[in-house]
PDB file of N, CA and C in Angstrom:
ATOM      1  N   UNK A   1     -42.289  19.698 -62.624  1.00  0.00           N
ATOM      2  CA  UNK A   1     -41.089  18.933 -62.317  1.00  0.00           C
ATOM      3  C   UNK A   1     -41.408  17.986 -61.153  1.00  0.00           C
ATOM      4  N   UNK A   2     -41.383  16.740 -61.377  1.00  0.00           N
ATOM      5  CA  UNK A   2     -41.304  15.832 -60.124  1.00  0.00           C
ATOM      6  C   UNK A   2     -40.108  16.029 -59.215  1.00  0.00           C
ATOM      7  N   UNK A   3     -40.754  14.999 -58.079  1.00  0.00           N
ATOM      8  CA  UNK A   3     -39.833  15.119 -56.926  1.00  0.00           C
ATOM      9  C   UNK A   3     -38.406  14.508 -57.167  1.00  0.00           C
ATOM     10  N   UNK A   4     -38.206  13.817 -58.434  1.00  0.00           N
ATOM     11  CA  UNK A   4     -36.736  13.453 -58.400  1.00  0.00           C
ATOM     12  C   UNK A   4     -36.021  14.217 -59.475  1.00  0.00           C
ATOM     13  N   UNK A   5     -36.687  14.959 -59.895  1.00  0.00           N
ATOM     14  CA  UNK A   5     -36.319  15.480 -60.685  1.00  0.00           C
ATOM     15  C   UNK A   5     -35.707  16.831 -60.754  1.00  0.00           C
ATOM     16  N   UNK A   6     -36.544  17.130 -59.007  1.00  0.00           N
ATOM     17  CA  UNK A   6     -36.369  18.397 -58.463  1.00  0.00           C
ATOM     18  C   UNK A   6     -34.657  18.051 -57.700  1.00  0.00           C
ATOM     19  N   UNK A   7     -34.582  17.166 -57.125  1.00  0.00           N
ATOM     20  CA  UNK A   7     -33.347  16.656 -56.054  1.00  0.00           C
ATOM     21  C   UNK A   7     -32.183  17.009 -57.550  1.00  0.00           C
ATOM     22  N   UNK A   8     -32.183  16.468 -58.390  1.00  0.00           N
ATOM     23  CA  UNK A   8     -31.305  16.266 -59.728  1.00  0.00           C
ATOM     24  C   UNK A   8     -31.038  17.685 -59.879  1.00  0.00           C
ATOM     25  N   UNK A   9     -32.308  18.558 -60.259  1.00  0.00           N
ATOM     26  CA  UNK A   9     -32.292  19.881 -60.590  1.00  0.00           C
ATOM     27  C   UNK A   9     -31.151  20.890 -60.047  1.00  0.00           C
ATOM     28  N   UNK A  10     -30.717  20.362 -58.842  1.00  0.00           N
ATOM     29  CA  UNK A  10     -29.791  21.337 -58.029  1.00  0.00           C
ATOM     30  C   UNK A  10     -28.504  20.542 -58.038  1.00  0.00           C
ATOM     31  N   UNK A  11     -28.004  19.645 -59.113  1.00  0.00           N
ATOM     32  CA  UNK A  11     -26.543  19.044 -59.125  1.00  0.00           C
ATOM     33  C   UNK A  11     -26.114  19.144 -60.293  1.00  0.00           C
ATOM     34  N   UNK A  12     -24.507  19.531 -60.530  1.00  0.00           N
ATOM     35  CA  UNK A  12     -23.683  19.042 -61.885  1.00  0.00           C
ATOM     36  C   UNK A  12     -24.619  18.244 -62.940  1.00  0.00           C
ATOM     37  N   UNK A  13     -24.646  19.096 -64.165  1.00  0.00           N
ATOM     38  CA  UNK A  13     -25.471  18.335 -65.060  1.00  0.00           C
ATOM     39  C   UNK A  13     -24.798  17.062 -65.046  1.00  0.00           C
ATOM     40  N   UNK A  14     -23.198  16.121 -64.801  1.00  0.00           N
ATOM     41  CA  UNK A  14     -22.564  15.106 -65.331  1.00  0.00           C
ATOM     42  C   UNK A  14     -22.672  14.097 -63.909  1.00  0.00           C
ATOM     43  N   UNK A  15     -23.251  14.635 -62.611  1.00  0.00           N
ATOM     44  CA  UNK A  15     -23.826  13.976 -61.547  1.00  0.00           C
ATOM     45  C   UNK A  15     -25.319  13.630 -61.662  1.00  0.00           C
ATOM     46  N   UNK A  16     -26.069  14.905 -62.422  1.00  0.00           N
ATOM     47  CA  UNK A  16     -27.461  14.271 -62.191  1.00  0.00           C
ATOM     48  C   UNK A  16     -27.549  13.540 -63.673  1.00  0.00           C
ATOM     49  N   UNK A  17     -26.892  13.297 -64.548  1.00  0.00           N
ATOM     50  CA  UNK A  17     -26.924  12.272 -65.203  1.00  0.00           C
ATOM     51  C   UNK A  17     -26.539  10.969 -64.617  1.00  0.00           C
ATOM     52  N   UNK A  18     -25.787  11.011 -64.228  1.00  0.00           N
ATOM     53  CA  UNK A  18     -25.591   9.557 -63.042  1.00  0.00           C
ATOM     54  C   UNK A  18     -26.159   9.199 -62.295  1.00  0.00           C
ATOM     55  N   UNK A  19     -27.155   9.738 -61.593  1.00  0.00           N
ATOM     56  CA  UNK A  19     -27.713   9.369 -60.430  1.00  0.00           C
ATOM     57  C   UNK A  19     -28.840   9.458 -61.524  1.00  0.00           C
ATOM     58  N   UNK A  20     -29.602  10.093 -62.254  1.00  0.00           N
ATOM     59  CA  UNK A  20     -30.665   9.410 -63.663  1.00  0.00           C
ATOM     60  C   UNK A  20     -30.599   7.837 -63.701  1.00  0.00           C
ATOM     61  N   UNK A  21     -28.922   7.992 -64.297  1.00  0.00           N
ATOM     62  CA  UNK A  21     -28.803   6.250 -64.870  1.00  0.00           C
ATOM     63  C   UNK A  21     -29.213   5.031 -63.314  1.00  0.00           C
ATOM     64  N   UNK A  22     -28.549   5.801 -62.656  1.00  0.00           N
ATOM     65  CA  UNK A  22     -28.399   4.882 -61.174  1.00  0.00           C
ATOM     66  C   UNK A  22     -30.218   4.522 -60.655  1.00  0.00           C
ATOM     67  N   UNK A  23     -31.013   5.527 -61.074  1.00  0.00           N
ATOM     68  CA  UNK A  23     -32.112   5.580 -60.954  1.00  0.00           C
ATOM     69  C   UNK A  23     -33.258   4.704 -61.863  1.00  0.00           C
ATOM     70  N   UNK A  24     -32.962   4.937 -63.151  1.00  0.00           N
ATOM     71  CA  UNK A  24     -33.235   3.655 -63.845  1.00  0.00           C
ATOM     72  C   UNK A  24     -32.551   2.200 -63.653  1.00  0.00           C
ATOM     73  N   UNK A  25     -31.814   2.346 -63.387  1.00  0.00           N
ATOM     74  CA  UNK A  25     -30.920   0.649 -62.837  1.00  0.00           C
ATOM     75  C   UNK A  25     -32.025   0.602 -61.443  1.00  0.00           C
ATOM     76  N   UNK A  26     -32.123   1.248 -60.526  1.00  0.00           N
ATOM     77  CA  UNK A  26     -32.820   0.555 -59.619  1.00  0.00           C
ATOM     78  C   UNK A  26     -34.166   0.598 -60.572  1.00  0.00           C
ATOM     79  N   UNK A  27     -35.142   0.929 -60.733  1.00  0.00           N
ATOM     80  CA  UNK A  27     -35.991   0.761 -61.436  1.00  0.00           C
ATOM     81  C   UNK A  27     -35.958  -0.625 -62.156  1.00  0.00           C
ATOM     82  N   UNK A  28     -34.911  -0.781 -63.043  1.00  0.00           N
ATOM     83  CA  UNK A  28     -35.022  -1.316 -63.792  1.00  0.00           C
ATOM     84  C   UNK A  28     -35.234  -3.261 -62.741  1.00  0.00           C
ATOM     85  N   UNK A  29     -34.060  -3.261 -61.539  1.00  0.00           N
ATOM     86  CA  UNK A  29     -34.264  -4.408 -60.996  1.00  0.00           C
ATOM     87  C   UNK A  29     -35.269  -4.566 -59.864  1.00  0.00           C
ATOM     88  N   UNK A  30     -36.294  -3.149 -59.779  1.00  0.00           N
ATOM     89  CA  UNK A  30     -37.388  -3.050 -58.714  1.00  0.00           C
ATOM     90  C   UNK A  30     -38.244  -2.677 -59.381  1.00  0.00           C
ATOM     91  N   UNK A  31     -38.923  -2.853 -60.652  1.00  0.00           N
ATOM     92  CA  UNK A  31     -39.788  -2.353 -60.900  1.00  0.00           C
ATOM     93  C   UNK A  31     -41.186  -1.626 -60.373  1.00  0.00           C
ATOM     94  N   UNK A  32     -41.450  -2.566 -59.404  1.00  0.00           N
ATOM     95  CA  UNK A  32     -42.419  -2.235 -58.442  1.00  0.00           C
ATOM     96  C   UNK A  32     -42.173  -1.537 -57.102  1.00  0.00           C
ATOM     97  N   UNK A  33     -41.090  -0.609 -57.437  1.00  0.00           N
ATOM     98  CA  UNK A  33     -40.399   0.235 -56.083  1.00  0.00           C
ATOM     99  C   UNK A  33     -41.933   1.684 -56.431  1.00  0.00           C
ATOM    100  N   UNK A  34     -41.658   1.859 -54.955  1.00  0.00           N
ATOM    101  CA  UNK A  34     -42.014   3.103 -54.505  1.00  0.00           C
ATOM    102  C   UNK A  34     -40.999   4.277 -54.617  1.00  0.00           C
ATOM    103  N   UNK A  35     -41.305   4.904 -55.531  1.00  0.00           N
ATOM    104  CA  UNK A  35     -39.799   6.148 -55.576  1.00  0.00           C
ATOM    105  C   UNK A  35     -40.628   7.399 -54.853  1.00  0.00           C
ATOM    106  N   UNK A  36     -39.773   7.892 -53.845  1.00  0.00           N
ATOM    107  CA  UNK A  36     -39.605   9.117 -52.814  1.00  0.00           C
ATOM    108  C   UNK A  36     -38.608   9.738 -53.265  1.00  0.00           C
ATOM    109  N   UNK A  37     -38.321  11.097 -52.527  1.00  0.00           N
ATOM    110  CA  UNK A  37     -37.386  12.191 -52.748  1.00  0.00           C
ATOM    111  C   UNK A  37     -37.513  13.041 -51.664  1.00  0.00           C
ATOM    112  N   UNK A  38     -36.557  13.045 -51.034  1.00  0.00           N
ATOM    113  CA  UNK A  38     -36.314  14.543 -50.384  1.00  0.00           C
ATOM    114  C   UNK A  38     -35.593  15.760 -50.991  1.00  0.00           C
ATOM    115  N   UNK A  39     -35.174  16.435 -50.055  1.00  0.00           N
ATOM    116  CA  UNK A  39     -33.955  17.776 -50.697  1.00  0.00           C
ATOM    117  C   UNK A  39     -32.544  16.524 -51.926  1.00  0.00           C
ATOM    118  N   UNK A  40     -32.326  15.969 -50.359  1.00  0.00           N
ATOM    119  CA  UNK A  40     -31.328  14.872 -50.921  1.00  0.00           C
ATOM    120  C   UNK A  40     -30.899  13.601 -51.265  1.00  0.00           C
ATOM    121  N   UNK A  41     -32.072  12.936 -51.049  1.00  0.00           N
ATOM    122  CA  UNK A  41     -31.957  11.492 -51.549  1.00  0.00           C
ATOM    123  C   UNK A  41     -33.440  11.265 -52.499  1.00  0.00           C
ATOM    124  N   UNK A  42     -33.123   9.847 -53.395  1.00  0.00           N
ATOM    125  CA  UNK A  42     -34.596   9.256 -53.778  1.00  0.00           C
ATOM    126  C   UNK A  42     -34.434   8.172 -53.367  1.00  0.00           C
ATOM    127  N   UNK A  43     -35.532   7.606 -53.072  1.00  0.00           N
ATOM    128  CA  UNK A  43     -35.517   6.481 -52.514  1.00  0.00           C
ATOM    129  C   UNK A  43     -36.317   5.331 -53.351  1.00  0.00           C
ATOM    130  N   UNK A  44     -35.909   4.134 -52.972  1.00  0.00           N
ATOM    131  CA  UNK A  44     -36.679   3.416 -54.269  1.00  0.00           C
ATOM    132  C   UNK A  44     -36.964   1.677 -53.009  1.00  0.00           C
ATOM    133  N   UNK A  45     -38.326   1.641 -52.707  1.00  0.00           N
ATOM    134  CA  UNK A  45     -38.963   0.666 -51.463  1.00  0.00           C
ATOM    135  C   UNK A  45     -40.043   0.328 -51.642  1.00  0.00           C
ATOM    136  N   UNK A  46     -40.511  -0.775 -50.760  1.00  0.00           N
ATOM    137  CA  UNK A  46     -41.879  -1.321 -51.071  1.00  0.00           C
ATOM    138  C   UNK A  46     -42.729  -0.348 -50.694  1.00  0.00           C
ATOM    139  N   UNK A  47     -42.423   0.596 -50.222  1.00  0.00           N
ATOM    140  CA  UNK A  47     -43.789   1.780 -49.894  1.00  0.00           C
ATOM    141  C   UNK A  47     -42.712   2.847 -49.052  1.00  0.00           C
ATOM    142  N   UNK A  48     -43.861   3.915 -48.777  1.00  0.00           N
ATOM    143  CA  UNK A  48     -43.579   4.698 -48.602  1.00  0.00           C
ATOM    144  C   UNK A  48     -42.615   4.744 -47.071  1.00  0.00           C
ATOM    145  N   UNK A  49     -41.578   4.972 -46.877  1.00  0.00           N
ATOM    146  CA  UNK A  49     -41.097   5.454 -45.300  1.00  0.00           C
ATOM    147  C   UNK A  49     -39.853   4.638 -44.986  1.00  0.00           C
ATOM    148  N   UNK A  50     -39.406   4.271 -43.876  1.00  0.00           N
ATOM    149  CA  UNK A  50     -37.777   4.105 -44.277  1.00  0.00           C
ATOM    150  C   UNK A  50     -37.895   2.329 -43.687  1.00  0.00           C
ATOM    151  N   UNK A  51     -39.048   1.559 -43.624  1.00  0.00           N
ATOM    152  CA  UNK A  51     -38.637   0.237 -42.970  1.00  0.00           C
ATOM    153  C   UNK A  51     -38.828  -0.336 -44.532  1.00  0.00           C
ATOM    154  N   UNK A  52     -39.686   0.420 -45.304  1.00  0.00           N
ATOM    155  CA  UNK A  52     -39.781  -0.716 -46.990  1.00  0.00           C
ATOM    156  C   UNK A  52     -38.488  -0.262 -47.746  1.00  0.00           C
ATOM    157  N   UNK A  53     -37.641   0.449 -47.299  1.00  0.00           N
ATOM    158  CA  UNK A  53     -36.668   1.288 -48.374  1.00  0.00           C
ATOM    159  C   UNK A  53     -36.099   0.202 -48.851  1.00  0.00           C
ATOM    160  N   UNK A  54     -35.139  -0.126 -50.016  1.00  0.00           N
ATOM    161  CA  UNK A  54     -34.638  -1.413 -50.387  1.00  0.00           C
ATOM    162  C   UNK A  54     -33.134  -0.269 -50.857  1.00  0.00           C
ATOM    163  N   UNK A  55     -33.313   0.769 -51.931  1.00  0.00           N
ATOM    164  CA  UNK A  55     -32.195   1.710 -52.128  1.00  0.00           C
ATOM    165  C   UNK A  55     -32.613   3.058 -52.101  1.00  0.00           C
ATOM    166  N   UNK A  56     -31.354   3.807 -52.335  1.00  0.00           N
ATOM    167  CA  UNK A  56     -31.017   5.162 -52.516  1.00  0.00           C
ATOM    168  C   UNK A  56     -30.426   5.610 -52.914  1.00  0.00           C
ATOM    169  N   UNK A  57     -30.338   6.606 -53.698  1.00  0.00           N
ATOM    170  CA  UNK A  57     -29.304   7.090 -54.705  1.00  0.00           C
ATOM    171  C   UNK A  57     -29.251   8.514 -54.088  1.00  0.00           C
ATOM    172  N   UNK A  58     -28.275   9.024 -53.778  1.00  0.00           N
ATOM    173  CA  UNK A  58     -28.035  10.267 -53.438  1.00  0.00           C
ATOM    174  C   UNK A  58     -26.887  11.101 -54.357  1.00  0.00           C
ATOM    175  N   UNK A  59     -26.840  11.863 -55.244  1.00  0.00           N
ATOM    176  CA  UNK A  59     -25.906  12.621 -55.463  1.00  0.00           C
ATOM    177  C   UNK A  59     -25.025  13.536 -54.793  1.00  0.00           C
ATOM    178  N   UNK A  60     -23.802  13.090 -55.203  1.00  0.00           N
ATOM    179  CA  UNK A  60     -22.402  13.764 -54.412  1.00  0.00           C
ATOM    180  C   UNK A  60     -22.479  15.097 -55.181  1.00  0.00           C
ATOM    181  N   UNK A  61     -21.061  15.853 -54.837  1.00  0.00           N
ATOM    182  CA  UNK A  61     -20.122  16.664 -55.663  1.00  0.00           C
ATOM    183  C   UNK A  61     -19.215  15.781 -56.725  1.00  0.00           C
ATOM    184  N   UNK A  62     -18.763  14.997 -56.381  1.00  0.00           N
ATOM    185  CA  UNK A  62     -17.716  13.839 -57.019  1.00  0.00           C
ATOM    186  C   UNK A  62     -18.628  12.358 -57.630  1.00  0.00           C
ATOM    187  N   UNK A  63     -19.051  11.934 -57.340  1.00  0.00           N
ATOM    188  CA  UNK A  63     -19.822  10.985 -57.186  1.00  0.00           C
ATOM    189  C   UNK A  63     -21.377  10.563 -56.752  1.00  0.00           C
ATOM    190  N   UNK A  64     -21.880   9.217 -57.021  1.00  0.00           N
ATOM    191  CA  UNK A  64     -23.253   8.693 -56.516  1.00  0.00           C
ATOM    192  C   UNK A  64     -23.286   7.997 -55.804  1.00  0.00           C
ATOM    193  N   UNK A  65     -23.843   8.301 -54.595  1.00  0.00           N
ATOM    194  CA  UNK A  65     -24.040   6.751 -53.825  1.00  0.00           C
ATOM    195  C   UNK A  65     -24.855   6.203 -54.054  1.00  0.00           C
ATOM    196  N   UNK A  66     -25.023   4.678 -53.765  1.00  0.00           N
ATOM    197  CA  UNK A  66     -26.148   4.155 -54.031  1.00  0.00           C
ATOM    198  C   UNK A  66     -25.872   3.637 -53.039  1.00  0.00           C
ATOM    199  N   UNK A  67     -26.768   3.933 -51.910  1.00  0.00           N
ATOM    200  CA  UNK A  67     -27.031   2.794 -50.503  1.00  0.00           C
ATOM    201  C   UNK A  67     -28.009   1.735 -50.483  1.00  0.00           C
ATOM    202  N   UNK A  68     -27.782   0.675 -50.036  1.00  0.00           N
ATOM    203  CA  UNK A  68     -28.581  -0.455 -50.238  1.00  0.00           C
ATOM    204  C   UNK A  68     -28.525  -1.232 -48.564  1.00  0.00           C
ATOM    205  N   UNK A  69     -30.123  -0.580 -48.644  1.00  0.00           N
ATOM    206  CA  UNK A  69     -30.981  -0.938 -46.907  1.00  0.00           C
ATOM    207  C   UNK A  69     -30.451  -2.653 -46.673  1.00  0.00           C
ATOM    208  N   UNK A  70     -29.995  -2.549 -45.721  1.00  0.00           N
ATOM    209  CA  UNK A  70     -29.567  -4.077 -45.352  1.00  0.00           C
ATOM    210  C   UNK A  70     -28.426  -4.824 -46.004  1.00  0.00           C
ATOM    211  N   UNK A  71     -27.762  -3.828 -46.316  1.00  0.00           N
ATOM    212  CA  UNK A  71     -27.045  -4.302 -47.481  1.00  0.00           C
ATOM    213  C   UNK A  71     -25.455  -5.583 -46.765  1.00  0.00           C
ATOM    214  N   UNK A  72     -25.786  -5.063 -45.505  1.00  0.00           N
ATOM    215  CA  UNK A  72     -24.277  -5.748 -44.517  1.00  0.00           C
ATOM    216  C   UNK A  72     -24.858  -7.623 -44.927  1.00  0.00           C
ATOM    217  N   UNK A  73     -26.016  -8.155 -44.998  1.00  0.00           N
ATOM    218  CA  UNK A  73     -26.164  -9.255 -45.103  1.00  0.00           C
ATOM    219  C   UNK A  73     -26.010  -9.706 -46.007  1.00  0.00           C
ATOM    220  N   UNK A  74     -25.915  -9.025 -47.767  1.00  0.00           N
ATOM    221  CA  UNK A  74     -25.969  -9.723 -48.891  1.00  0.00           C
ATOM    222  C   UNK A  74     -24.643  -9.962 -49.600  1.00  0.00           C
ATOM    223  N   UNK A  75     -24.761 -10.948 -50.066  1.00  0.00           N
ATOM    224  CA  UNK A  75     -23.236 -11.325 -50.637  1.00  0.00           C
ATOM    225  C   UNK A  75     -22.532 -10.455 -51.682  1.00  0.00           C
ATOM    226  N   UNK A  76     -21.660 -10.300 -51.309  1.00  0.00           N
ATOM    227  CA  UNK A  76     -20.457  -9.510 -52.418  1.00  0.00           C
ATOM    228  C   UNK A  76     -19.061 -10.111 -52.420  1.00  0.00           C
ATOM    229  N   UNK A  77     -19.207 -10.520 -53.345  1.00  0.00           N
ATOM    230  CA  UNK A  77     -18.019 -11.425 -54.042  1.00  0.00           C
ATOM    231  C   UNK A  77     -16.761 -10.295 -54.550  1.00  0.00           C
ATOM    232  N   UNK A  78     -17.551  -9.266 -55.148  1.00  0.00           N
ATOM    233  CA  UNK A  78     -16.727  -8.527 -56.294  1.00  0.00           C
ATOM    234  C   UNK A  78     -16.496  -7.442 -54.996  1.00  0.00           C
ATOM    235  N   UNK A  79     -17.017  -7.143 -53.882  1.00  0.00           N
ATOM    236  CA  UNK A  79     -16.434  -6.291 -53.041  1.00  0.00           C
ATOM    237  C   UNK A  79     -16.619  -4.748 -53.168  1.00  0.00           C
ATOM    238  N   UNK A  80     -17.978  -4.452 -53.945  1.00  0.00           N
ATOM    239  CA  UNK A  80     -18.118  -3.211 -53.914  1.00  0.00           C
ATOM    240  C   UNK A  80     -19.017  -2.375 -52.860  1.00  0.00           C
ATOM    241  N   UNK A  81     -19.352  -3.233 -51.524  1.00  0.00           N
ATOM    242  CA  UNK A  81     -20.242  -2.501 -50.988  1.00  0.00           C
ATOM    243  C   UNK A  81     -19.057  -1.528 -50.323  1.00  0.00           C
ATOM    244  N   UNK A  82     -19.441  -0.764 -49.588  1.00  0.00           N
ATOM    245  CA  UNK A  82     -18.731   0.186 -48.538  1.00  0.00           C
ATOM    246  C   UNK A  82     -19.315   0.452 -47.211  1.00  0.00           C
ATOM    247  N   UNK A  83     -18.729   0.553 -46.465  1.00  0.00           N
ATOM    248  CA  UNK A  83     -19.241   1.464 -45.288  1.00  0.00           C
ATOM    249  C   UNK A  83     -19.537   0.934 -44.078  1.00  0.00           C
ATOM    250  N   UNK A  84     -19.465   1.084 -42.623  1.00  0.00           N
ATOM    251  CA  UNK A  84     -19.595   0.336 -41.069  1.00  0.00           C
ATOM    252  C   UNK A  84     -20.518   0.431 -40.611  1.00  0.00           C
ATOM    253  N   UNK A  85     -21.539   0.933 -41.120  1.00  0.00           N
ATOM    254  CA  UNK A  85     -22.727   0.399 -40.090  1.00  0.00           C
ATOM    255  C   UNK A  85     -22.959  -0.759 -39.464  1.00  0.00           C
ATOM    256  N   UNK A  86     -24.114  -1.238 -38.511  1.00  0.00           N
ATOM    257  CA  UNK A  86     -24.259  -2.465 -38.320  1.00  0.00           C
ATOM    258  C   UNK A  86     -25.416  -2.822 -39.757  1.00  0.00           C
ATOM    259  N   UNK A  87     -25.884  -2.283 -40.416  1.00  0.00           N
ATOM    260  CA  UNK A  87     -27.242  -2.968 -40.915  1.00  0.00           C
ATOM    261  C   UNK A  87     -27.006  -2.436 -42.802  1.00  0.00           C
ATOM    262  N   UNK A  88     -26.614  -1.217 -42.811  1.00  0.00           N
ATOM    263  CA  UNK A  88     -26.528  -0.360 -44.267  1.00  0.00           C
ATOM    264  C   UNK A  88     -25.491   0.056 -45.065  1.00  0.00           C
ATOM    265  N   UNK A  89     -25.409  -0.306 -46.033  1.00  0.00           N
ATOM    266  CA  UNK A  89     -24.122  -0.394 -47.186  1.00  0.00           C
ATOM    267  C   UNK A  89     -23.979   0.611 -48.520  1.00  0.00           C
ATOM    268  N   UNK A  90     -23.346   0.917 -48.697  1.00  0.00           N
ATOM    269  CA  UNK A  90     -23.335   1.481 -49.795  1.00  0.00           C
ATOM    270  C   UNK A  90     -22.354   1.468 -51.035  1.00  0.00           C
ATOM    271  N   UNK A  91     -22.770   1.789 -52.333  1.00  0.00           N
ATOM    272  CA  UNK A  91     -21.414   1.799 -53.758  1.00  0.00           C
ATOM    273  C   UNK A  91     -21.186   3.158 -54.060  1.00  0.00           C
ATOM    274  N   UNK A  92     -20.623   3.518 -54.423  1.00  0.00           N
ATOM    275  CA  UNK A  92     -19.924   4.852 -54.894  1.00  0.00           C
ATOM    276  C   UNK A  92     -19.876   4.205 -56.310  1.00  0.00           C
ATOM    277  N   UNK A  93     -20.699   5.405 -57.281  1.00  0.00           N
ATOM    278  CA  UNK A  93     -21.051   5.059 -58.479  1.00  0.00           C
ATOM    279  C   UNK A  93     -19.818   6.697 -58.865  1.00  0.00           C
ATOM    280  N   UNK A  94     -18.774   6.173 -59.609  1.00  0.00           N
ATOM    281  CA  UNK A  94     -17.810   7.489 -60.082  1.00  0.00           C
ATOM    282  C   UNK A  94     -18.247   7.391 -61.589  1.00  0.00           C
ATOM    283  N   UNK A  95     -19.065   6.785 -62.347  1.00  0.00           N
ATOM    284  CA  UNK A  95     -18.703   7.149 -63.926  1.00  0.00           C
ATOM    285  C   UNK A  95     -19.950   5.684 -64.156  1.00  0.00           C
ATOM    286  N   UNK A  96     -20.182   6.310 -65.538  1.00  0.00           N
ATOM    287  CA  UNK A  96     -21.020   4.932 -66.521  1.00  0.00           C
ATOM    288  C   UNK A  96     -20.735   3.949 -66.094  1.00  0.00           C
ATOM    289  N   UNK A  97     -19.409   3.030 -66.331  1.00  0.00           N
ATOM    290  CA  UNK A  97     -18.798   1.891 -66.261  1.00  0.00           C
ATOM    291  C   UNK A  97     -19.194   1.181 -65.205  1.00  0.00           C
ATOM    292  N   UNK A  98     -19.247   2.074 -64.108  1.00  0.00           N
ATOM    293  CA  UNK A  98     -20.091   1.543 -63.082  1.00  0.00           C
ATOM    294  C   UNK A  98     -21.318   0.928 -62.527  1.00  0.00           C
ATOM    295  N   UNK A  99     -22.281   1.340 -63.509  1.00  0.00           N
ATOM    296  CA  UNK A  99     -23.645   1.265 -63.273  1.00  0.00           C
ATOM    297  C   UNK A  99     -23.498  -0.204 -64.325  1.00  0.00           C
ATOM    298  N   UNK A 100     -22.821  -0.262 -65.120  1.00  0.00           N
ATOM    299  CA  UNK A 100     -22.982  -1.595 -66.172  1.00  0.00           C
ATOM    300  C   UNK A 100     -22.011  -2.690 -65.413  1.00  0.00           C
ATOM    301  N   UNK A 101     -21.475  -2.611 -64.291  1.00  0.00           N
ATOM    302  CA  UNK A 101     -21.111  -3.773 -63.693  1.00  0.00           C
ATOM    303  C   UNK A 101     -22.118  -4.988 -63.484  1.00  0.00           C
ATOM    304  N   UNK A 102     -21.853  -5.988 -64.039  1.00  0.00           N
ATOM    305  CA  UNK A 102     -22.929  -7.187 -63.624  1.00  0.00           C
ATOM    306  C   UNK A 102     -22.799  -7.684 -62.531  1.00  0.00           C
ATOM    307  N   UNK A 103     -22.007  -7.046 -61.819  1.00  0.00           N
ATOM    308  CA  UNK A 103     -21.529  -7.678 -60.202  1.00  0.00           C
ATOM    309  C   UNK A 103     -22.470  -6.384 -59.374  1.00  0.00           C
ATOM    310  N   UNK A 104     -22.630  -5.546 -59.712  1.00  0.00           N
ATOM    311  CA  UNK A 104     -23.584  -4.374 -59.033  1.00  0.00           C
ATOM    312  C   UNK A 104     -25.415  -4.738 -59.293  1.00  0.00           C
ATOM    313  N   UNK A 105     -25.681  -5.370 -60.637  1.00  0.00           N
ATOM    314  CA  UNK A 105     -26.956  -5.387 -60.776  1.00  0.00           C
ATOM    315  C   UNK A 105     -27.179  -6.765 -60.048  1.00  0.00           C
ATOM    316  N   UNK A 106     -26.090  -7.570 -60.404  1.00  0.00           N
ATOM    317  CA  UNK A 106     -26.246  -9.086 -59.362  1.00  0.00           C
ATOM    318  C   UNK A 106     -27.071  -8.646 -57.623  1.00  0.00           C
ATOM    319  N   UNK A 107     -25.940  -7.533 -57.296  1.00  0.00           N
ATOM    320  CA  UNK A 107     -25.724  -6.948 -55.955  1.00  0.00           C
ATOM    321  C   UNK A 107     -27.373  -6.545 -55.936  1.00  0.00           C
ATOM    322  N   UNK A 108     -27.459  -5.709 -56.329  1.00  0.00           N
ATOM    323  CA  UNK A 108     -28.899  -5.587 -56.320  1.00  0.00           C
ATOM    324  C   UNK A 108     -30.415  -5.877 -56.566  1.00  0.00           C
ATOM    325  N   UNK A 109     -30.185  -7.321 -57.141  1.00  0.00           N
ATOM    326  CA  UNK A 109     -31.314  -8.156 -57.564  1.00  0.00           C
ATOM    327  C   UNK A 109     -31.482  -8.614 -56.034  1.00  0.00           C
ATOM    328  N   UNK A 110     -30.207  -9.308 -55.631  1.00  0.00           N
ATOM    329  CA  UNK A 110     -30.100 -10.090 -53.919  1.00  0.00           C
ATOM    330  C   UNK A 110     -30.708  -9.095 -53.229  1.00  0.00           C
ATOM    331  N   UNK A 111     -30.348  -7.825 -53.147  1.00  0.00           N
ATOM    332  CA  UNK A 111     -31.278  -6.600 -52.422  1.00  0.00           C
ATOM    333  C   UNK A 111     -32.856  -6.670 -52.381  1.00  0.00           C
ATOM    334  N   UNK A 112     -33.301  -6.996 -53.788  1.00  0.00           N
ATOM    335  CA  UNK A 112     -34.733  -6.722 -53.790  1.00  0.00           C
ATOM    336  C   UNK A 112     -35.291  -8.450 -53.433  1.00  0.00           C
ATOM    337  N   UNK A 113     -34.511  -9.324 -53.836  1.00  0.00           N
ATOM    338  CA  UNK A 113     -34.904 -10.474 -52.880  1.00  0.00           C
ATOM    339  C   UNK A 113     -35.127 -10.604 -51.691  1.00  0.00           C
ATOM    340  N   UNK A 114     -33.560 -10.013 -50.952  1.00  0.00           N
ATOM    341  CA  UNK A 114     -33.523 -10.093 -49.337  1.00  0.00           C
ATOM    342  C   UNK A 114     -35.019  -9.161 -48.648  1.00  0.00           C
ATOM    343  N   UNK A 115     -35.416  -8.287 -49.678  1.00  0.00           N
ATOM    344  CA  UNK A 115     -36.405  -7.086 -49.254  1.00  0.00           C
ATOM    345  C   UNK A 115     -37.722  -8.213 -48.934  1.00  0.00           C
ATOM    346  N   UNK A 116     -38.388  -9.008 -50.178  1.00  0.00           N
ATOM    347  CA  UNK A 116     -39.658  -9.566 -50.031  1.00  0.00           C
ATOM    348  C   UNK A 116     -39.853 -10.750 -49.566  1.00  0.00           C
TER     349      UNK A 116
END
């Protein structure tokens, strides 16, 4: 069992299917990410450690986050980032419908731009 597979292993089969999908969506607009894992997050960056991170998908009880490193600078029109940091943002992924927003993969193409 890989390391993200292991993080998944210990959530709601209908969460670690979401954070799966959420995981291929970053994949899919980072192809060339570095994927990490701890107990509780994967991480998906130009390399290994937390200054290349670009996202993260962490599974809830309720929900997925998907945090996106730097995310306070990139444009959101559709208004789904969340959260007060000065520098890091995040979406709350509740269901499918979510991950197929074209305003989220938009959101996250600008992510892996703002990254390189």
């Amino acid at each position: 069992m890989d390391e993200v597979e292991k993080v998944l292993a210990a959530r709601a089969p209908g969460i670690a299917a979401l954070a799966r999908r959420a995981c291929t969506l970053a994949l899919d607009v980072f192809p060339d990410a570095v994927v990490t894992a701890d107990a509780d997050n994967i991480g998906f960056g130009a390399g290994r450690g937390y200054r290349g991170l670009v996202f993260v998908v962490t599974p809830q009880r309720a929900h997925v986050t998907l945090g996106i490193a730097r995310g306070v600078g990139l444009p959101d029109p559709a208004g789904l980032l969340e959260g007060a940091g000065k520098v890091h943002r995040h979406v709350k992924i509740r269901g499918e419908a979510d991950l197929d927003r074209p305003e989220l993969r938009a959101l996250m193409v600008a992510a892996v731009s703002a990254s390189q």
